[in-house]
C-alpha atoms as a PDB file:
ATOM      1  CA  UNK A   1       0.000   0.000   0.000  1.00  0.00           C
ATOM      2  CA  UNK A   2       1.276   3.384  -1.000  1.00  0.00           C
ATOM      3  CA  UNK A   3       1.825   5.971   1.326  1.00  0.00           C
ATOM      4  CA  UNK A   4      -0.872   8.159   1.286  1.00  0.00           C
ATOM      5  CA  UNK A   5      -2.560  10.736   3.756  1.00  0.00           C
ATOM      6  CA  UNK A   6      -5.934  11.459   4.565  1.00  0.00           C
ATOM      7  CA  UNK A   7      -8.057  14.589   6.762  1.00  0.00           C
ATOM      8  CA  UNK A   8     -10.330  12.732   9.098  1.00  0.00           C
ATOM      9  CA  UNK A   9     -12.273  13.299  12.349  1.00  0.00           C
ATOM     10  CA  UNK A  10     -12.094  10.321  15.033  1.00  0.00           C
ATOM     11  CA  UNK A  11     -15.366  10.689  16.685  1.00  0.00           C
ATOM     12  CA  UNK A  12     -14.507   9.119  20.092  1.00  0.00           C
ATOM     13  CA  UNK A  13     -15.073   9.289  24.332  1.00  0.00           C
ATOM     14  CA  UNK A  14     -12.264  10.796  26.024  1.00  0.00           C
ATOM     15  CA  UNK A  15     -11.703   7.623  27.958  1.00  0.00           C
ATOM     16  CA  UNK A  16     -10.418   6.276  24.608  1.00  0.00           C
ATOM     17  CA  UNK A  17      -7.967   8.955  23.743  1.00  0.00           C
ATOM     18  CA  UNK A  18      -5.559   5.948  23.516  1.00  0.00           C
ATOM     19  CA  UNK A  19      -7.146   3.791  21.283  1.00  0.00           C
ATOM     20  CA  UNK A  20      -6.892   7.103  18.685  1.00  0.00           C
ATOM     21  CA  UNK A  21      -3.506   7.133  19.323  1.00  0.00           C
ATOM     22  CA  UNK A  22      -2.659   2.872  18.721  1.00  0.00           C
ATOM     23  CA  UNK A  23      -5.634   3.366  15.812  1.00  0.00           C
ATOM     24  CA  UNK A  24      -3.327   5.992  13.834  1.00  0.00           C
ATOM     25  CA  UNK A  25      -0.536   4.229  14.620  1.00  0.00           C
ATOM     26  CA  UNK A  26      -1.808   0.988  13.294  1.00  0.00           C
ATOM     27  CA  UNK A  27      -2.709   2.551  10.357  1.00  0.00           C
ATOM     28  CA  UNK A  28       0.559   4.719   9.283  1.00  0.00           C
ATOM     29  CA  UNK A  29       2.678   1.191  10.237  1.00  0.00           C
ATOM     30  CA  UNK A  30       0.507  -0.022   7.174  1.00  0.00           C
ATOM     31  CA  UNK A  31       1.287   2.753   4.671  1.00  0.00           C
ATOM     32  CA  UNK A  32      -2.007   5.168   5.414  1.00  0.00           C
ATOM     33  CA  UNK A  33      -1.163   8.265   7.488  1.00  0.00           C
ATOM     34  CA  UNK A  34      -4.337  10.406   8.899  1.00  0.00           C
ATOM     35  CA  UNK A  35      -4.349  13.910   9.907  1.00  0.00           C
ATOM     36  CA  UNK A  36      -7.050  13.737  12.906  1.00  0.00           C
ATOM     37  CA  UNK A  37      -9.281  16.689  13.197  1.00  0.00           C
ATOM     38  CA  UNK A  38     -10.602  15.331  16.407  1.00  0.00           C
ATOM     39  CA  UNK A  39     -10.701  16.551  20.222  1.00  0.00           C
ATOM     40  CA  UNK A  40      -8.175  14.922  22.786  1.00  0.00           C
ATOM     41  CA  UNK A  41      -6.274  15.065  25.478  1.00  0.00           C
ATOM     42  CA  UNK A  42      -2.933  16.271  23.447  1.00  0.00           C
ATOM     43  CA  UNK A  43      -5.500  19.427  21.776  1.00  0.00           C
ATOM     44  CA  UNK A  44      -8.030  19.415  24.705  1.00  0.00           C
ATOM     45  CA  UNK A  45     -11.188  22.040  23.992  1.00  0.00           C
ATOM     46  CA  UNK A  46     -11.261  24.258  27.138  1.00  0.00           C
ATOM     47  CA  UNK A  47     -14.480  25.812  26.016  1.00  0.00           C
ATOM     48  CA  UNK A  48     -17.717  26.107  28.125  1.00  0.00           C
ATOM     49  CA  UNK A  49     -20.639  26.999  25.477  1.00  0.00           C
ATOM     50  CA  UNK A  50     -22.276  24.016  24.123  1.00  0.00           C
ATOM     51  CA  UNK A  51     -23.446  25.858  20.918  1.00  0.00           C
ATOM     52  CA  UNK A  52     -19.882  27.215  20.627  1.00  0.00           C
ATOM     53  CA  UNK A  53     -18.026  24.342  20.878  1.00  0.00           C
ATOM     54  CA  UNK A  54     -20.435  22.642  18.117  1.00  0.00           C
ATOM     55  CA  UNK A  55     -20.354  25.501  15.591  1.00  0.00           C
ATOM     56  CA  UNK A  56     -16.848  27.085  16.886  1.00  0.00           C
ATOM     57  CA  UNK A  57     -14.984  24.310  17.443  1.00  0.00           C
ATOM     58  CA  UNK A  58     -16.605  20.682  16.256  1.00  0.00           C
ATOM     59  CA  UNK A  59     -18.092  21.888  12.993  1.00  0.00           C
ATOM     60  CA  UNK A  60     -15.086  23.077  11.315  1.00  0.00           C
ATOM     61  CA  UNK A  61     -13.192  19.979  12.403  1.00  0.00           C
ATOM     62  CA  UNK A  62     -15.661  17.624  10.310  1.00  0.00           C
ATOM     63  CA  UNK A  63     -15.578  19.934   7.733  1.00  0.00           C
ATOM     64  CA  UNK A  64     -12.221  19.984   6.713  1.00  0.00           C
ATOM     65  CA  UNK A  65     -12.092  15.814   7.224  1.00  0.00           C
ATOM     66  CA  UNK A  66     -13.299  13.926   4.495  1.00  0.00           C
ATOM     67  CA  UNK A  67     -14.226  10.927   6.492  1.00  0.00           C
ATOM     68  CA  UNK A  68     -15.467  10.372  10.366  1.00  0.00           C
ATOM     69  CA  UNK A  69     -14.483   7.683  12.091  1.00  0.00           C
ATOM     70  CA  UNK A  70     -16.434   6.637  14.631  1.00  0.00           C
ATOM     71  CA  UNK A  71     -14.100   4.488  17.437  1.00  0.00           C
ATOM     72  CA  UNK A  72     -16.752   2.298  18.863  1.00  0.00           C
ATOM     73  CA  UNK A  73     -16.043   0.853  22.527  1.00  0.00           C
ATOM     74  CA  UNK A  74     -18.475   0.082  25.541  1.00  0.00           C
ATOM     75  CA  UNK A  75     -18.767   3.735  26.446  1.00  0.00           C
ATOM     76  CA  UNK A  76     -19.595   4.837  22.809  1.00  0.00           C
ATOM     77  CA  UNK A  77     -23.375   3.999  22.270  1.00  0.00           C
ATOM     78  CA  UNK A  78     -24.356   6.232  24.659  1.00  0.00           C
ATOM     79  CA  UNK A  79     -22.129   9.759  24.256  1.00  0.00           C
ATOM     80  CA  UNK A  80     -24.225  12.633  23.235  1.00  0.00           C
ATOM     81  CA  UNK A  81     -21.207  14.690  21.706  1.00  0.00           C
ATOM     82  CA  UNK A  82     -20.153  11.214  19.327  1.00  0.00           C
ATOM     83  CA  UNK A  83     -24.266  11.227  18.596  1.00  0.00           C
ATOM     84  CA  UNK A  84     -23.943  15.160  17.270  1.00  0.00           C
ATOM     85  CA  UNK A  85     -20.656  14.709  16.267  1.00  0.00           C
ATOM     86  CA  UNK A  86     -22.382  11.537  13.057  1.00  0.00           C
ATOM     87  CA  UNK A  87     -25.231  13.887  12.618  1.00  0.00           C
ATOM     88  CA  UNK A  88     -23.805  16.734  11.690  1.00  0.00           C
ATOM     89  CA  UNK A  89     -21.371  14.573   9.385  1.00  0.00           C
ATOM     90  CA  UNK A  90     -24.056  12.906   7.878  1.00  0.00           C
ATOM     91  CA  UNK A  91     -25.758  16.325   6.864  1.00  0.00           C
ATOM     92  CA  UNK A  92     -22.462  17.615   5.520  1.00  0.00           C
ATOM     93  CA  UNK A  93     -22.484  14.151   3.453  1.00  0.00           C
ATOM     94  CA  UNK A  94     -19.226  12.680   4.735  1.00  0.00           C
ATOM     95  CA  UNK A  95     -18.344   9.244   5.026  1.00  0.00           C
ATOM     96  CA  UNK A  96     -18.647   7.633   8.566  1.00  0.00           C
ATOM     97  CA  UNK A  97     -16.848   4.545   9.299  1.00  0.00           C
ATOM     98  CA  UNK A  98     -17.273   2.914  12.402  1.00  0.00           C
ATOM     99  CA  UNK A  99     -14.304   0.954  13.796  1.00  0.00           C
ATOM    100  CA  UNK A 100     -14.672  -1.398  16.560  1.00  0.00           C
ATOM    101  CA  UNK A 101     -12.290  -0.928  19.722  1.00  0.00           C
ATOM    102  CA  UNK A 102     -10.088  -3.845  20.099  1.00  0.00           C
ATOM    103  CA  UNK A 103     -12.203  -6.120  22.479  1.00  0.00           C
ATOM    104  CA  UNK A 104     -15.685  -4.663  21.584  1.00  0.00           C
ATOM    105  CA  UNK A 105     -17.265  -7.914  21.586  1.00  0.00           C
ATOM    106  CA  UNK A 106     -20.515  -7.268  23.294  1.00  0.00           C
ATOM    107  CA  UNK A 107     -20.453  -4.013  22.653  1.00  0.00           C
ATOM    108  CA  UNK A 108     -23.372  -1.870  20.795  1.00  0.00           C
ATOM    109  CA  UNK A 109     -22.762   0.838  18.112  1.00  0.00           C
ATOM    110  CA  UNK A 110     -24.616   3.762  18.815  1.00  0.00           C
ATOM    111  CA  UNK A 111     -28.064   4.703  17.011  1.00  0.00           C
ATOM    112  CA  UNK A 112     -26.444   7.031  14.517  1.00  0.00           C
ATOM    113  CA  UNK A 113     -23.795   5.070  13.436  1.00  0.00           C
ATOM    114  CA  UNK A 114     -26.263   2.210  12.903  1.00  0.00           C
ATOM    115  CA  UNK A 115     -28.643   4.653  10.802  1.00  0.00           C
ATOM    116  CA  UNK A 116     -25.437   6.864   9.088  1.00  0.00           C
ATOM    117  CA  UNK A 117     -22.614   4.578   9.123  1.00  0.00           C
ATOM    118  CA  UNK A 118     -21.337   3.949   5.153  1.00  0.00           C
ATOM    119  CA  UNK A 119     -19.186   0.811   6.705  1.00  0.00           C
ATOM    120  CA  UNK A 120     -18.675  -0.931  10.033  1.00  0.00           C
ATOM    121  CA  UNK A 121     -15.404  -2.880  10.750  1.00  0.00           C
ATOM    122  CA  UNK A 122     -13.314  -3.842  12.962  1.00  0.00           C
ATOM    123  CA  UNK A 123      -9.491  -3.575  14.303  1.00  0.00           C
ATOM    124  CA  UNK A 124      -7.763  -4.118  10.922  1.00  0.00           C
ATOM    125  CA  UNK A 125      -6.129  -1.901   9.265  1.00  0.00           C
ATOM    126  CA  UNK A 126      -6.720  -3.415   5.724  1.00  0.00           C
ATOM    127  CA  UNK A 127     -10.448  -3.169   6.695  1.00  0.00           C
ATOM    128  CA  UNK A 128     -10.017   0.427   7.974  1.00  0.00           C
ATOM    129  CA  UNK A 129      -8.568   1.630   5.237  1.00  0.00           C
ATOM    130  CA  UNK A 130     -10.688  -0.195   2.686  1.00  0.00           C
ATOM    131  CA  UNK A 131     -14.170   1.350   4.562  1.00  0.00           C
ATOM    132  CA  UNK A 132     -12.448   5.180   4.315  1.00  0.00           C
ATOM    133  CA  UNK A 133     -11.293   4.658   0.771  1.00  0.00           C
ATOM    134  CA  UNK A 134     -15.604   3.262  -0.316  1.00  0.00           C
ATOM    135  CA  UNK A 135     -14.104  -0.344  -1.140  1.00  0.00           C
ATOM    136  CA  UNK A 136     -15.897  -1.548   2.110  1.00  0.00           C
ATOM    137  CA  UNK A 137     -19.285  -0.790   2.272  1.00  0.00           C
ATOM    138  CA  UNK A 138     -20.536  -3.283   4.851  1.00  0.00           C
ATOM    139  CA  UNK A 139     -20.988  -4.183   8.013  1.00  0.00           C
ATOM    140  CA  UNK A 140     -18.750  -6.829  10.565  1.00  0.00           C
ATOM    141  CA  UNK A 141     -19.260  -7.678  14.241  1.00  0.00           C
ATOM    142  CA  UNK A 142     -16.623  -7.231  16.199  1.00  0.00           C
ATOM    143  CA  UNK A 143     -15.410 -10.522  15.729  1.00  0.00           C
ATOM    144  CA  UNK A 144     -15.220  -9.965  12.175  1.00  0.00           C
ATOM    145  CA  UNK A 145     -18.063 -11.640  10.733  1.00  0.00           C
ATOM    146  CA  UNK A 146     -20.794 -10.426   8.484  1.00  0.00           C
ATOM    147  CA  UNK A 147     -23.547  -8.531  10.289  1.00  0.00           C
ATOM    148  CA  UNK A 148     -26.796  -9.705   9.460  1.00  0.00           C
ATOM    149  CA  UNK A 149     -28.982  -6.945   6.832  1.00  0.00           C
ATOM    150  CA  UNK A 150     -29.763  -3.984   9.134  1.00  0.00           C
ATOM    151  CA  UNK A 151     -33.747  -2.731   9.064  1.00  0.00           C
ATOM    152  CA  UNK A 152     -33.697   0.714   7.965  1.00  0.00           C
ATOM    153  CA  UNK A 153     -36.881   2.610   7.461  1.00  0.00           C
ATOM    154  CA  UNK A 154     -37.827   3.560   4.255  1.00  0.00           C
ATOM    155  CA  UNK A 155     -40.008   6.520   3.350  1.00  0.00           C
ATOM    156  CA  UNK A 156     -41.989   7.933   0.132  1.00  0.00           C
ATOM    157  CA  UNK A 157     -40.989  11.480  -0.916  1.00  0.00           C
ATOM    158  CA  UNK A 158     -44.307  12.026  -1.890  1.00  0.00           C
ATOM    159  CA  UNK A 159     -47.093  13.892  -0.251  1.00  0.00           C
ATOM    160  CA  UNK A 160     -48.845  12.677   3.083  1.00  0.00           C
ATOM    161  CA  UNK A 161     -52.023  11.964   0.964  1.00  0.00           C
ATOM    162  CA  UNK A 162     -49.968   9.179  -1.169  1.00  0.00           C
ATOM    163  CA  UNK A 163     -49.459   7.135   1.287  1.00  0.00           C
END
């Protein structure tokens, strides 16, 4: 694999600043080297305002990433700034990837990811790479295997009165 680099915002709990770190690691020892837009302990976000720290701080993050990665662990399903952090990248029309945390088995996604997510996988950097470059565009377990077809609600763009 050629050495190639690539904007991206790691959507991720604090408690897993370390995982961000071994993630970009294990993907620059196999050729792929990521410029991370994301919020961690090395570039912590002192800021108090909720609203600024979306529009002043987050927003402008995702925007300049082409892809989100979403670093799924047990705390992940249910952090409200990871759940605003896949919206907002879904309405900007970015890829999100979810990766699965090294020992996630057992471990749920959280709703966005499972209703945004362009590709799921887990802790390989072939697979990582593959989901941010749009050769992946399925879902694993944790363990690696296929995840069974996901129910997504489908809806008519027509008017109330044709349905």
């Amino acid at each position: 694999m050629s050495d190639e680099t690539k904007n991206v915002f790691i959507s991720h709990v604090h408690e897993d600043d370390e995982l961000v770190k071994n993630l970009k690691d294990l993907l620059g020892k196999n050729g792929y080297q990521v410029r991370d837009g994301s919020i961690d302990s090395s570039k912590p976000n002192d800021a108090k305002s909720e609203e600024y720290i979306k529009s002043g701080v987050l927003a402008p993050r995702i925007n300049w990433a082409s892809t989100l990665i979403v670093l799924v662990s047990p705390k992940t399903k249910d952090s409200w700034w990871v759940n605003w952090e896949v919206e907002y990248a879904e309405k900007q029309g970015k890829r999100i990837v979810g990766v699965w945390a090294n020992g996630a088995q057992g471990t749920e996604a959280p709703d966005t990811v499972d209703m945004y997510a362009d590709a799921m996988v887990g802790w390989q950097a072939d697979r990582v790479i593959d989901a941010m470059t749009g050769k992946i565009n399925n879902w694993t377990d944790p363990d690696g295997t296929t995840r069974a077809a996901r129910s997504i609600p489908r809806y008519s763009c027509g008017t109330a009165a044709n349905r």
